[in-house]
Protein backbone atom coordinates (compact mmCIF):
# COMPACT_ATOMS: atom_id res chain seq x y z
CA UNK A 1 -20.04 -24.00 3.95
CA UNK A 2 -23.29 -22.23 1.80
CA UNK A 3 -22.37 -18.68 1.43
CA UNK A 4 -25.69 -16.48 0.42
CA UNK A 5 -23.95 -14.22 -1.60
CA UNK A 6 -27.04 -11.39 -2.66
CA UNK A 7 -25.41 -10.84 -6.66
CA UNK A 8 -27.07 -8.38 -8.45
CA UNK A 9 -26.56 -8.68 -12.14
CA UNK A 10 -27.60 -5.68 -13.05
CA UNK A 11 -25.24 -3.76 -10.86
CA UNK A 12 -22.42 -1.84 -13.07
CA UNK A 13 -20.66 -3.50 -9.94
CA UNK A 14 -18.55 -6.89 -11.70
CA UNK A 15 -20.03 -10.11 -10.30
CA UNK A 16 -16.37 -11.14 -8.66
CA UNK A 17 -16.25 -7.43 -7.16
CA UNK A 18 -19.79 -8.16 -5.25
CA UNK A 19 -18.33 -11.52 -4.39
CA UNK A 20 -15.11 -10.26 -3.23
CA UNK A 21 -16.70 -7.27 -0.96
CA UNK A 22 -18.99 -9.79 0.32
CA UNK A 23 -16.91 -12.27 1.77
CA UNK A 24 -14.48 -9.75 2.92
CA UNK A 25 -17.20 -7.96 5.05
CA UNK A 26 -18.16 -11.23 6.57
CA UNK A 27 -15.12 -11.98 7.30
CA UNK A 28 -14.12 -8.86 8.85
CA UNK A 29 -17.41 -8.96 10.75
CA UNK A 30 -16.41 -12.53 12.02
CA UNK A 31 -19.57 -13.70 10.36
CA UNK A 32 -16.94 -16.15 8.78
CA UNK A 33 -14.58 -16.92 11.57
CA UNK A 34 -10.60 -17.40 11.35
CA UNK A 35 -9.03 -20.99 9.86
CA UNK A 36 -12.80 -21.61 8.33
CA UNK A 37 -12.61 -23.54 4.95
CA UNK A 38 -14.17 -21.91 2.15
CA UNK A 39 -15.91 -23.67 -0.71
CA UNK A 40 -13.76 -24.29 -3.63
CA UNK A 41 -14.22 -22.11 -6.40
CA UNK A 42 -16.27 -24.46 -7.98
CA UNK A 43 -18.25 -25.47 -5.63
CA UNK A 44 -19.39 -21.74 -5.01
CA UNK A 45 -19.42 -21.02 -8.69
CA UNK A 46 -22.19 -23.63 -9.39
CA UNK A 47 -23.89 -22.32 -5.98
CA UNK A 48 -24.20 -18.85 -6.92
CA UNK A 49 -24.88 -19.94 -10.95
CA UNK A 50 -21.60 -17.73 -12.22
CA UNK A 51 -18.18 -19.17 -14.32
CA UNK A 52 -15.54 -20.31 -11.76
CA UNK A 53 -13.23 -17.67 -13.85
CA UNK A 54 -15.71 -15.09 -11.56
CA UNK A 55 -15.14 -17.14 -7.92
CA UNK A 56 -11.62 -17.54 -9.07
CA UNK A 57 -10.80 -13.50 -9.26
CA UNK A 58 -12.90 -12.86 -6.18
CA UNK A 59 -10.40 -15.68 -4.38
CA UNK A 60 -7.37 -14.13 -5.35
CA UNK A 61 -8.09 -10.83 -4.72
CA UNK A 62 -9.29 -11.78 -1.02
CA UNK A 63 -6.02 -13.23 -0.83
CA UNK A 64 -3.95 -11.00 -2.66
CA UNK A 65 -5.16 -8.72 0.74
CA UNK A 66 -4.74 -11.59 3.16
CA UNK A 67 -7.70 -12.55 4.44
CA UNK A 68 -8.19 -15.78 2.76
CA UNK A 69 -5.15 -18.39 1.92
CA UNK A 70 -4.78 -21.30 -0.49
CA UNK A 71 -3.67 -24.29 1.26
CA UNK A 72 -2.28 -27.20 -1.72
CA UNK A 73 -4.17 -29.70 -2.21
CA UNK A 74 -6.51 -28.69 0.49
CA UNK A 75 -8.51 -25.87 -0.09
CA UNK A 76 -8.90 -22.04 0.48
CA UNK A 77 -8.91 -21.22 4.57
CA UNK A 78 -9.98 -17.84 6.24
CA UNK A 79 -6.65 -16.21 7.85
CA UNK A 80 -6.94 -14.75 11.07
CA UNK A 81 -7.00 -10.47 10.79
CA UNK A 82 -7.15 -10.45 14.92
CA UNK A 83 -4.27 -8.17 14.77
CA UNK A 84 -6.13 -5.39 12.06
CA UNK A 85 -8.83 -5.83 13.95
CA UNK A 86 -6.85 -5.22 17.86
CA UNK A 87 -5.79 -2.25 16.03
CA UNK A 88 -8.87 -0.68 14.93
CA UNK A 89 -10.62 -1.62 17.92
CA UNK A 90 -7.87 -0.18 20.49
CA UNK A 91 -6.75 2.73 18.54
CA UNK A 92 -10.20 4.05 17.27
CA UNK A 93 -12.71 5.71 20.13
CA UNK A 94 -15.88 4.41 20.01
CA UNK A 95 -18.84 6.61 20.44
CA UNK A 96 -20.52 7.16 23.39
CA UNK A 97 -22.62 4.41 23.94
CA UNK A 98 -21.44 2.16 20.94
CA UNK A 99 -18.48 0.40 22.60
CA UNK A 100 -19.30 -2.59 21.26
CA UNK A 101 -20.51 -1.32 17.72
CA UNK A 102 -18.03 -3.59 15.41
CA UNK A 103 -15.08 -2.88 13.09
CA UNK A 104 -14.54 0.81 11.93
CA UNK A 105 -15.34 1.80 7.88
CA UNK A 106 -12.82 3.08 5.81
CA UNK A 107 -13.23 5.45 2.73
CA UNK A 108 -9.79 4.96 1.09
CA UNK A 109 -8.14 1.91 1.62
CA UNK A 110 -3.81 1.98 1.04
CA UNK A 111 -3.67 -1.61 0.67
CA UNK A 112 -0.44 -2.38 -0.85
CA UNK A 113 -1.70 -5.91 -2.34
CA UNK A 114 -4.35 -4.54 -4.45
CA UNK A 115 -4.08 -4.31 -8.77
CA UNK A 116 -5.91 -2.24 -10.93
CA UNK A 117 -8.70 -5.16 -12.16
CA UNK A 118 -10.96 -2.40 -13.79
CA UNK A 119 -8.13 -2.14 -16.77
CA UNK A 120 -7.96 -6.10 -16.91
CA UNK A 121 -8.63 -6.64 -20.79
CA UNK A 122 -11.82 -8.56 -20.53
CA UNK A 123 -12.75 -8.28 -24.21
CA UNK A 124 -9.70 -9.59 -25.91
CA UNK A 125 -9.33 -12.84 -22.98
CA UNK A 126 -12.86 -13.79 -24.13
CA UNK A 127 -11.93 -13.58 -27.05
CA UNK A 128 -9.07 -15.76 -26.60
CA UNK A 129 -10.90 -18.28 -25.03
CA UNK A 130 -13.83 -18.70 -27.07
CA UNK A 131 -10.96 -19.09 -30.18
CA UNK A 132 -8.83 -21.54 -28.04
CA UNK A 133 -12.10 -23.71 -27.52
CA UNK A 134 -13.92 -23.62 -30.79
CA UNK A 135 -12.32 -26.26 -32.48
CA UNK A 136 -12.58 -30.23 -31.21
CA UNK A 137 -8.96 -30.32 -29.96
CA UNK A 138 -9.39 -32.84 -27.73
CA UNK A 139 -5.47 -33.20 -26.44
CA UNK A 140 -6.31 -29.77 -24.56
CA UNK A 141 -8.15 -31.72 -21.99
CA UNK A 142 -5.76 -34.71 -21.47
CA UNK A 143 -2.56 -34.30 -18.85
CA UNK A 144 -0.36 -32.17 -20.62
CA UNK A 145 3.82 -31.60 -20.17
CA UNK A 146 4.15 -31.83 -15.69
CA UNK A 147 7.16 -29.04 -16.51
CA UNK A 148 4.28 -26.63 -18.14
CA UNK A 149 3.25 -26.87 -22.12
CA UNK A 150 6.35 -25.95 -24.41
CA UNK A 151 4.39 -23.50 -26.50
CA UNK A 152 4.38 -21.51 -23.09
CA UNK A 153 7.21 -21.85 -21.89
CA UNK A 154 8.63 -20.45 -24.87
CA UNK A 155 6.81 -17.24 -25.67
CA UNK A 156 7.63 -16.89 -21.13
CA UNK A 157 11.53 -17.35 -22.24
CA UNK A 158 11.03 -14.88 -25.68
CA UNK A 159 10.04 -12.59 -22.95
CA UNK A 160 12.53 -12.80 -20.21
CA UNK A 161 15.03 -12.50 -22.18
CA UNK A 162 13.99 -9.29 -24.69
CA UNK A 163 12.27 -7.70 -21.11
CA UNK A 164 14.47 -8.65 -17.84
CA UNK A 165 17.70 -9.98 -19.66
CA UNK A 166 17.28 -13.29 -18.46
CA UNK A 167 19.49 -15.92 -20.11
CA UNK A 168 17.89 -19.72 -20.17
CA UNK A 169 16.28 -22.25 -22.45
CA UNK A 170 12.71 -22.91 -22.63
CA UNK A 171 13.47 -26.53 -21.06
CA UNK A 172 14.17 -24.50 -17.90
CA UNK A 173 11.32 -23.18 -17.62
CA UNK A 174 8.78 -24.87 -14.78
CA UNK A 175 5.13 -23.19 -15.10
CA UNK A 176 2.97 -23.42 -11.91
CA UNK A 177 0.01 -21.87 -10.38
CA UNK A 178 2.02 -19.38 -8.25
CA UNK A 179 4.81 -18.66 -6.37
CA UNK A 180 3.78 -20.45 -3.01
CA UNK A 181 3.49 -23.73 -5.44
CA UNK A 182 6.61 -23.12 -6.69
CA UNK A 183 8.68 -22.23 -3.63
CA UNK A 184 7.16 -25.98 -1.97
CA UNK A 185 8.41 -27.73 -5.45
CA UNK A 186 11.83 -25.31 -4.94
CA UNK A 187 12.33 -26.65 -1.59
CA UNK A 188 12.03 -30.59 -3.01
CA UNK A 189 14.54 -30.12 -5.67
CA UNK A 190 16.65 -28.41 -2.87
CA UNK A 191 16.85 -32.03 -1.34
CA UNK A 192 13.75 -30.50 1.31
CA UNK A 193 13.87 -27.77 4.52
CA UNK A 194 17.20 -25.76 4.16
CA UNK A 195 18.42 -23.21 5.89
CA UNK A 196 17.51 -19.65 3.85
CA UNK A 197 18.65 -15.56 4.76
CA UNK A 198 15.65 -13.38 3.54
CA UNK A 199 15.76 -9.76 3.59
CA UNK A 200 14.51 -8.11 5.97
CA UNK A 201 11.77 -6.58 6.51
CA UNK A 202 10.33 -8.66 3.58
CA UNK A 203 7.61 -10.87 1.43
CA UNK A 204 5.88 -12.46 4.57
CA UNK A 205 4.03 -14.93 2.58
CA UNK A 206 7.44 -16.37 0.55
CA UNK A 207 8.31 -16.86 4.61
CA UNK A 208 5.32 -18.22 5.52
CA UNK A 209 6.09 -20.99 2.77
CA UNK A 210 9.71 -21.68 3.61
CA UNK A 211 8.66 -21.91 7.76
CA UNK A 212 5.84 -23.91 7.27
CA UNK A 213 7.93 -26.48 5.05
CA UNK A 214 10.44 -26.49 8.34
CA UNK A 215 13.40 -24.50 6.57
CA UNK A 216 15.39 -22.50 9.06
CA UNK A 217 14.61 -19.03 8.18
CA UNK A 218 17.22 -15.85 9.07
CA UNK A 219 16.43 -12.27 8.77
CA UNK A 220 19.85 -10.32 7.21
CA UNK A 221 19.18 -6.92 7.59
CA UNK A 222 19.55 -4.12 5.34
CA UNK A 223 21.36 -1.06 4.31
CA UNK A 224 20.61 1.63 1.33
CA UNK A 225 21.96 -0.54 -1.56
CA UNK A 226 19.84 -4.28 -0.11
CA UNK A 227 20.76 -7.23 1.70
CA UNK A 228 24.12 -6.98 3.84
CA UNK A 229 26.68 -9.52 2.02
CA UNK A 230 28.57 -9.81 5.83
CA UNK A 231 25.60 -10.39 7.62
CA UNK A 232 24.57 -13.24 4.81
CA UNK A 233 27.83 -14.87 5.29
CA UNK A 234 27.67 -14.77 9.51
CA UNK A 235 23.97 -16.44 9.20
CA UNK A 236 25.19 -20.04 7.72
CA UNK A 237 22.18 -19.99 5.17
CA UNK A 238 22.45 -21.74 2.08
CA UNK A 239 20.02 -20.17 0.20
CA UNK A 240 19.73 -16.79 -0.31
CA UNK A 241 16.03 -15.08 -1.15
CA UNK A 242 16.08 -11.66 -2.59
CA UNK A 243 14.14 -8.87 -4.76
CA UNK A 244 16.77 -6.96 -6.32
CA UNK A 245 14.78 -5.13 -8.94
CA UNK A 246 12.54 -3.68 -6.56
CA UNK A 247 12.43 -5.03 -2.97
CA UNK A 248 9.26 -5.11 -1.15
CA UNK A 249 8.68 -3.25 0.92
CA UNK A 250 11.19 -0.76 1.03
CA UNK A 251 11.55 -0.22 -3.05
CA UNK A 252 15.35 -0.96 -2.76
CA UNK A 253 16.88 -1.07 -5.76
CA UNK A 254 19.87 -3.25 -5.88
CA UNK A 255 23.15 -2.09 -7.70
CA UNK A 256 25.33 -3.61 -9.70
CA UNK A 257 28.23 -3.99 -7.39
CA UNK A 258 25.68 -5.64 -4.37
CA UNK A 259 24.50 -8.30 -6.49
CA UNK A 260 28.15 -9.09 -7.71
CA UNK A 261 28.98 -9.56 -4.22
CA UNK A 262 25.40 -11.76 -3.50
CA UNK A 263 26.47 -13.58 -6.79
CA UNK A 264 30.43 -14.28 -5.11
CA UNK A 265 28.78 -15.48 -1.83
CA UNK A 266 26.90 -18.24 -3.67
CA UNK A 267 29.88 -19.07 -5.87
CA UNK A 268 32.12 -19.40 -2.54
CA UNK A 269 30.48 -22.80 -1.65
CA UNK A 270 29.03 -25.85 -3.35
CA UNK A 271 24.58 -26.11 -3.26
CA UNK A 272 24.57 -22.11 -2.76
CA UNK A 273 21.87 -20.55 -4.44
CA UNK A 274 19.94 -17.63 -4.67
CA UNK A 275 16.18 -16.82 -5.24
CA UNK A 276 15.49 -13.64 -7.16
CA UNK A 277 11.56 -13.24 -6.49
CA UNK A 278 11.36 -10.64 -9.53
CA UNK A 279 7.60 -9.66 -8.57
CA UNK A 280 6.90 -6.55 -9.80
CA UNK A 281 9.47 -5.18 -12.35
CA UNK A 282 7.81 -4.18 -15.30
CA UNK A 283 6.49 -1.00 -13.25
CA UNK A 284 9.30 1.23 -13.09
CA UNK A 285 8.68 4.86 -13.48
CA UNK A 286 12.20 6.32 -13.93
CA UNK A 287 14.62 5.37 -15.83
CA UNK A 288 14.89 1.94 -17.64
CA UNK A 289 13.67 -1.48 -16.11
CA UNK A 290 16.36 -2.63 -13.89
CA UNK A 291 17.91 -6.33 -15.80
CA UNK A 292 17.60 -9.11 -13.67
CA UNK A 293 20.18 -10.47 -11.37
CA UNK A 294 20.04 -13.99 -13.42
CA UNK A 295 20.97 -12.20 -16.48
CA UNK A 296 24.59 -11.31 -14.70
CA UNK A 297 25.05 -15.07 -13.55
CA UNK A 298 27.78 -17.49 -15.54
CA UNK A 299 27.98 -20.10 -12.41
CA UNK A 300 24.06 -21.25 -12.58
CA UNK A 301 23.37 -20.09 -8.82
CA UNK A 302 20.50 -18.16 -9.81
CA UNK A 303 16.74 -19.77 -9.39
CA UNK A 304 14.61 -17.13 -11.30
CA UNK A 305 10.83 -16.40 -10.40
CA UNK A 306 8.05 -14.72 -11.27
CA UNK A 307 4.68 -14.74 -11.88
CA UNK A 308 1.38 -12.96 -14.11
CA UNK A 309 -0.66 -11.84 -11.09
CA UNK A 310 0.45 -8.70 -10.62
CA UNK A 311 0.95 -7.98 -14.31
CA UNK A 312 -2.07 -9.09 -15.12
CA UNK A 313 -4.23 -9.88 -12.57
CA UNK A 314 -4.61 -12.58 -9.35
CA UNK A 315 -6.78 -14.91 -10.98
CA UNK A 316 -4.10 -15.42 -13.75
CA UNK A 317 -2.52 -18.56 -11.65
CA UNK A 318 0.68 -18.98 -13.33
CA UNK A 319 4.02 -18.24 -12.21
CA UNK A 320 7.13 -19.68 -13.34
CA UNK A 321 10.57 -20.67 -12.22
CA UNK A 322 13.66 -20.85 -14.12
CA UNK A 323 16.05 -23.78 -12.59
CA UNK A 324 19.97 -23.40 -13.17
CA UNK A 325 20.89 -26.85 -15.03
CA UNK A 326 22.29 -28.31 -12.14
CA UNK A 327 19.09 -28.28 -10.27
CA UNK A 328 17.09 -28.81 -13.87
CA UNK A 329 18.79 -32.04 -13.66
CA UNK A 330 17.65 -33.13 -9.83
CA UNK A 331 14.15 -31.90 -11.06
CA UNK A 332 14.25 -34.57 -14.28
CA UNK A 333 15.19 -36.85 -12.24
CA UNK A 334 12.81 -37.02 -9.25
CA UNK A 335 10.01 -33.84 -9.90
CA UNK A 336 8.16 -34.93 -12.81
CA UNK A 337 5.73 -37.36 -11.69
CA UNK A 338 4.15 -34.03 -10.11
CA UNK A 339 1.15 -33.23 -12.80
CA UNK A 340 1.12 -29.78 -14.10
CA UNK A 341 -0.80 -27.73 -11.27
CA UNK A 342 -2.05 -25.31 -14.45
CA UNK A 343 -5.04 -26.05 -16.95
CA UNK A 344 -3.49 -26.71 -20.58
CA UNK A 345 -6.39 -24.23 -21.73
CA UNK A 346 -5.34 -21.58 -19.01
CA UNK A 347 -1.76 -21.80 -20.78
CA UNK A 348 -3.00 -21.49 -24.00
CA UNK A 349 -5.00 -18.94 -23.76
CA UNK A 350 -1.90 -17.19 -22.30
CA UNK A 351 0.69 -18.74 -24.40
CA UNK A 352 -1.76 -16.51 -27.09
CA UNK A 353 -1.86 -13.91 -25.00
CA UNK A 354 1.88 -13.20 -24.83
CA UNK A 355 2.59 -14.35 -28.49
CA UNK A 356 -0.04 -11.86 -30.55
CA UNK A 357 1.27 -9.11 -29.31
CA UNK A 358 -1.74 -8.76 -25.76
CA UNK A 359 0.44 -8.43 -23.26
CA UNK A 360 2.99 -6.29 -24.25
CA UNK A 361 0.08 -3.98 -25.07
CA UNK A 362 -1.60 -4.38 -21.66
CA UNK A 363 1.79 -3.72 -19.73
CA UNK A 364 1.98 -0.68 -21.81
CA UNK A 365 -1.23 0.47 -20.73
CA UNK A 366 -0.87 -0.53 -17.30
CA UNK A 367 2.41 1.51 -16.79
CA UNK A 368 0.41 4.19 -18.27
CA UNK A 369 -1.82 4.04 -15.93
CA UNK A 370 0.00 3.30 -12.41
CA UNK A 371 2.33 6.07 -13.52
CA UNK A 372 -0.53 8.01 -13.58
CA UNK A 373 -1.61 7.20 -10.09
CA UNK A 374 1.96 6.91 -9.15
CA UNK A 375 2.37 11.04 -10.54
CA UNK A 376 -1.23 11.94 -8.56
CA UNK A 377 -0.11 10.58 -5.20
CA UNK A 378 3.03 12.02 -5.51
CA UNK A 379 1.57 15.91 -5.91
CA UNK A 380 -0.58 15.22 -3.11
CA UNK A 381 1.95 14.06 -0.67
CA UNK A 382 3.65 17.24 -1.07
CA UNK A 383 2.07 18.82 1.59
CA UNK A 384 3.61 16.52 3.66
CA UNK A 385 7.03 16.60 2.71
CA UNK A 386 8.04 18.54 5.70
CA UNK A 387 6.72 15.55 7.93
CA UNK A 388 7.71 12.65 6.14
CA UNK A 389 10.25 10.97 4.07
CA UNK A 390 8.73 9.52 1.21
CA UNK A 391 10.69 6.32 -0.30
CA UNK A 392 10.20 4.19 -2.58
CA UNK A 393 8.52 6.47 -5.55
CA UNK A 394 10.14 5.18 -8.74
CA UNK A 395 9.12 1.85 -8.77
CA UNK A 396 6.20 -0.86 -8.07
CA UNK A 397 2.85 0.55 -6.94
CA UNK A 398 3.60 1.47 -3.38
CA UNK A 399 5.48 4.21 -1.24
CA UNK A 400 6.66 4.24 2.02
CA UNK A 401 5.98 7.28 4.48
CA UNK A 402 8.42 7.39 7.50
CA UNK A 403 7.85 10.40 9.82
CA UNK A 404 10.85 13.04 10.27
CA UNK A 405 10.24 13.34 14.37
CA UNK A 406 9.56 9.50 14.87
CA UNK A 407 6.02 9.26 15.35
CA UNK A 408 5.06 5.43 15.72
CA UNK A 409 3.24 3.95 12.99
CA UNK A 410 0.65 2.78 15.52
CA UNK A 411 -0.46 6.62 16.01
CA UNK A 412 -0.16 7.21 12.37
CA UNK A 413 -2.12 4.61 11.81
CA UNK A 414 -4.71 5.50 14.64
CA UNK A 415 -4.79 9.12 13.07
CA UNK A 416 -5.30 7.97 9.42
CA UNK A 417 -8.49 5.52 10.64
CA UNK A 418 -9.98 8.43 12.76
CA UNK A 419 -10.23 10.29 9.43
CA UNK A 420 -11.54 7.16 7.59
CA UNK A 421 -8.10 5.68 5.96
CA UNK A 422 -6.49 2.29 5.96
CA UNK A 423 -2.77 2.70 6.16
CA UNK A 424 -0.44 -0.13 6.97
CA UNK A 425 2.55 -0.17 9.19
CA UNK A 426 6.17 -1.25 7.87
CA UNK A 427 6.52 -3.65 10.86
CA UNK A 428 3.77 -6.08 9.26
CA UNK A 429 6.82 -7.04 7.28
CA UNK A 430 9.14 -7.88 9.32
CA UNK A 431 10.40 -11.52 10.17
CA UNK A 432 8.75 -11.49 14.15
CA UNK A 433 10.66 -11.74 17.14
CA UNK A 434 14.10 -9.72 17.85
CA UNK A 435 14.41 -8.47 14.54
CA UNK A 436 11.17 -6.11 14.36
CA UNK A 437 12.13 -2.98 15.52
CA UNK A 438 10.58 0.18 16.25
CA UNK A 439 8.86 1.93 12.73
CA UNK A 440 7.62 5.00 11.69
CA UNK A 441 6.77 4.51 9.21
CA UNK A 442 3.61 3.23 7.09
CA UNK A 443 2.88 2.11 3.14
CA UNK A 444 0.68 3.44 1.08
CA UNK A 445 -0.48 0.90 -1.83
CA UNK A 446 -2.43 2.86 -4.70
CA UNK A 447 -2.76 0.10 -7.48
CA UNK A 448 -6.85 -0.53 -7.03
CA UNK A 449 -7.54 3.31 -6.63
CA UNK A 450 -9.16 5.56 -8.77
CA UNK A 451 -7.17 8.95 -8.82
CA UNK A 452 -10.21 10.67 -6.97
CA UNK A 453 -10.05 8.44 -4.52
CA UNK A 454 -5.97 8.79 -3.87
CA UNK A 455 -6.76 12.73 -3.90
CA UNK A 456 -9.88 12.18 -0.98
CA UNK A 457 -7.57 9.55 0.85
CA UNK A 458 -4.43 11.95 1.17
CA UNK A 459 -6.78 15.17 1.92
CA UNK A 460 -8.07 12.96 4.60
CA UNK A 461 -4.29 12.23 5.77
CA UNK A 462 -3.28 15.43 5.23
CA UNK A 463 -5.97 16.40 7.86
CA UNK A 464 -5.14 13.50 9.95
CA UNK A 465 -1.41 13.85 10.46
CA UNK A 466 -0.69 17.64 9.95
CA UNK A 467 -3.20 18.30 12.41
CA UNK A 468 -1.69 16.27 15.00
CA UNK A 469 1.86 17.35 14.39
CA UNK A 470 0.88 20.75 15.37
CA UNK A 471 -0.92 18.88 17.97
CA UNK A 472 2.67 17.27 18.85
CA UNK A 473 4.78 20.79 18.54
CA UNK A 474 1.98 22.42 21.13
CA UNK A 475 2.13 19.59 23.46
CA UNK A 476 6.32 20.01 23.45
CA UNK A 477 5.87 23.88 24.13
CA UNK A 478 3.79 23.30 26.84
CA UNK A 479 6.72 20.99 28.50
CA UNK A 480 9.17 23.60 28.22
């Protein structure tokens, strides 16, 4: 596939940005239909004359919002959005005249996936990459260390452990490019498809993985404090996949009592484990960051991961996994012939990165600013504080909205894209089937907004939803 992207490089507009809201549109359009292969980043990169780095952040951030996916070893394939679309095509009028006039514009868009890429430090990664190229080291460009390059690994340990309280050796450490890659290498170690409880709702795409690699996947709901240990124990699973510093999507924050108990449930049996997807936890806006789970666990049950994208930004492919020693062991054994799946420059520019001091600067600046955002919202969902509960505040860069009188999200969603907002509904996260209930209640993502544009978007729902609950508390007179 030739895409004909129109770039403009003299638009103040970054050259992945025009890519990104490009594609998107034709894909939205259905210009580019559902399960359509994309051209690698490469190939469109020497197409369109730019640096793959540019195709590469435009990728991730279409899939960081789910319209594009990564299959491995295959390619990037457009997802289907039928359902965003049924929903802005049922729920919205159309004009007289203009039922067939296409999918509805939104001002503000509450995606929940979204980063702040304008604060991505641009200057000092050139830097770091021009510096990590300008000598003739030619062992850069050979197959480096399958496990991830030591240098790495180590300043990734040096952090976990001053940062989240995580307790393990470097040669634990297995970088990849993401968590989806490392979930599919998890599940090999794991001796292949297991049984596994998530939370629920929770992380569709970590589900996504585990179903398509034929693992029997049970929902365990929740209650105020995370994952139910009773309901974990009734659902046979041997694996157990949680976010205890800060569960998406309901901002749950795990105490220290629950994850003892999560921590005696894997100890109970032999080949128990748990997953502790640690996502997002360097944005925490009260209090001190929450230490991870791992940190607490003397048996080895704990497989740690995380990743840069959010931190940094999508097109940084490189998570990591830390493997108990048990499992290190199975890995050493039978995982290594895998090559590493991440660029030995890529890590050294981020081994650099970490080590000189970048990214503990950048985080700092980045809580900075998300707090900021975070503090902006918040004031401007006062209004509707009477209406809604609002959860989920101190953490991540997301809240949750659930309506007092039990309003469907559907018709909160409806109301908000009347008005020109993109909201998204809780039940998106649910595990389908029996276990998605009834909501109320919607998320509003504000990572990849300007703070004029979360003040416009909650005017807008301001206008949307207090005018219909008056709307609501007239029609309910009128019955009496």
């Amino acid at each position: 596939m030739d895409l004909m992207i129109p770039l403009n490089s003299q638009s103040r507009e970054p050259l992945y940005q025009q890519i990104y809201s490009y594609i998107k549109e034709e894909i939205r359009c259905a210009r580019i239909p559902a399960a359509a292969r994309m051209p690698s980043t490469r190939t469109l990169a020497e197409h369109l004359k730019v640096s793959r780095s540019t195709t590469q952040m435009a990728y991730d951030q279409l899939m960081s919002e789910g319209y594009i996916e990564a299959a491995p070893w295959k390619g990037y394939y457009v997802l289907s959005i039928e359902n965003l679309v049924n929903v802005t095509e049922e729920l919205l009028p159309a004009p007289a005249g203009e039922a067939d006039a296409g999918d509805a514009r939104y001002a503000v868009d509450f995606s929940p996936r979204g980063i702040d890429l304008g604060s991505f430090p641009f200057s000092v990664w050139r830097k770091l990459s021009r510096s990590t190229l300008v000598d003739d080291k030619r062992e850069i460009f050979s197959s480096g260390d399958p496990q991830g390059e030591a240098g790495l690994r180590e300043a990734i340990r040096g952090y976990l452990h001053s940062a989240r309280g995580v307790s393990c050796r470097p040669e634990q450490i297995v970088v990849g490019a993401g968590s989806e890659y490392l979930l599919m290498l998890l599940v090999q170690i794991l001796g292949g498809p297991c049984a596994i409880a998530m939370e629920n709702p929770t992380y569709r795409q970590a589900y996504r993985v585990f179903k398509s690699l034929g693992c029997s996947v049970s929902p365990v709901e929740m209650d105020s404090r995370g994952m139910r240990v009773d309901l974990l124990r009734e659902s046979g699973a041997q694996i157990a996949y949680v976010m205890p510093s800060h569960q998406y999507p309901t901002g749950i924050v795990m105490p220290v009592k629950r994850r003892q108990e999560i921590l005696s449930w894997a100890r109970e049996k032999g080949g128990r484990y748990v997953i502790e997807d640690d996502y997002d936890s360097e944005f925490r806006y009260r209090g001190k960051p929450i230490p991870a789970l791992q940190g607490m666990d003397g048996a080895g049950r704990v497989i740690y991961i995380g990743t840069f994208s959010r931190s940094v930004a999508p097109a940084i492919r490189v998570g990591y996994m830390v493997l108990p020693e048990e499992l290190l062991e199975i890995y050493n054994s039978r995982m290594r012939f895998y090559s590493s799946t991440v660029s030995r420059i890529d890590q050294e520019i981020l081994r650099r990165f970490i080590n000189e001091g970048y990214y503990e600067r950048h985080l700092n600046r980045m809580r900075a600013v998300y707090r900021n955002k975070h503090d902006r919202l918040l004031a401007e969902l006062k209004a509707l504080e009477a209406e809604f509960e609002i959860r989920g505040e101190f953490a991540g860069i997301h809240v949750l909205l659930t309506h007092r009188r039990g309003i469907c999200e559907a018709e909160l969603v409806r109301r908000a894209a009347e008005n020109g907002i993109r909201v998204y509904g809780l039940s998106g996260c649910y595990i389908e089937g029996e276990h998605m209930p009834e909501s109320s209640t919607v998320i509003l993502g504000y990572a990849n907004l300007t703070e004029e544009e979360i003040a416009a978007g909650t005017a807008a729902l301001k206008a949307a939803w207090l005018s219909g609950a008056q709307q609501d508390i007239g029609e309910g007179n009128n019955e009496i």
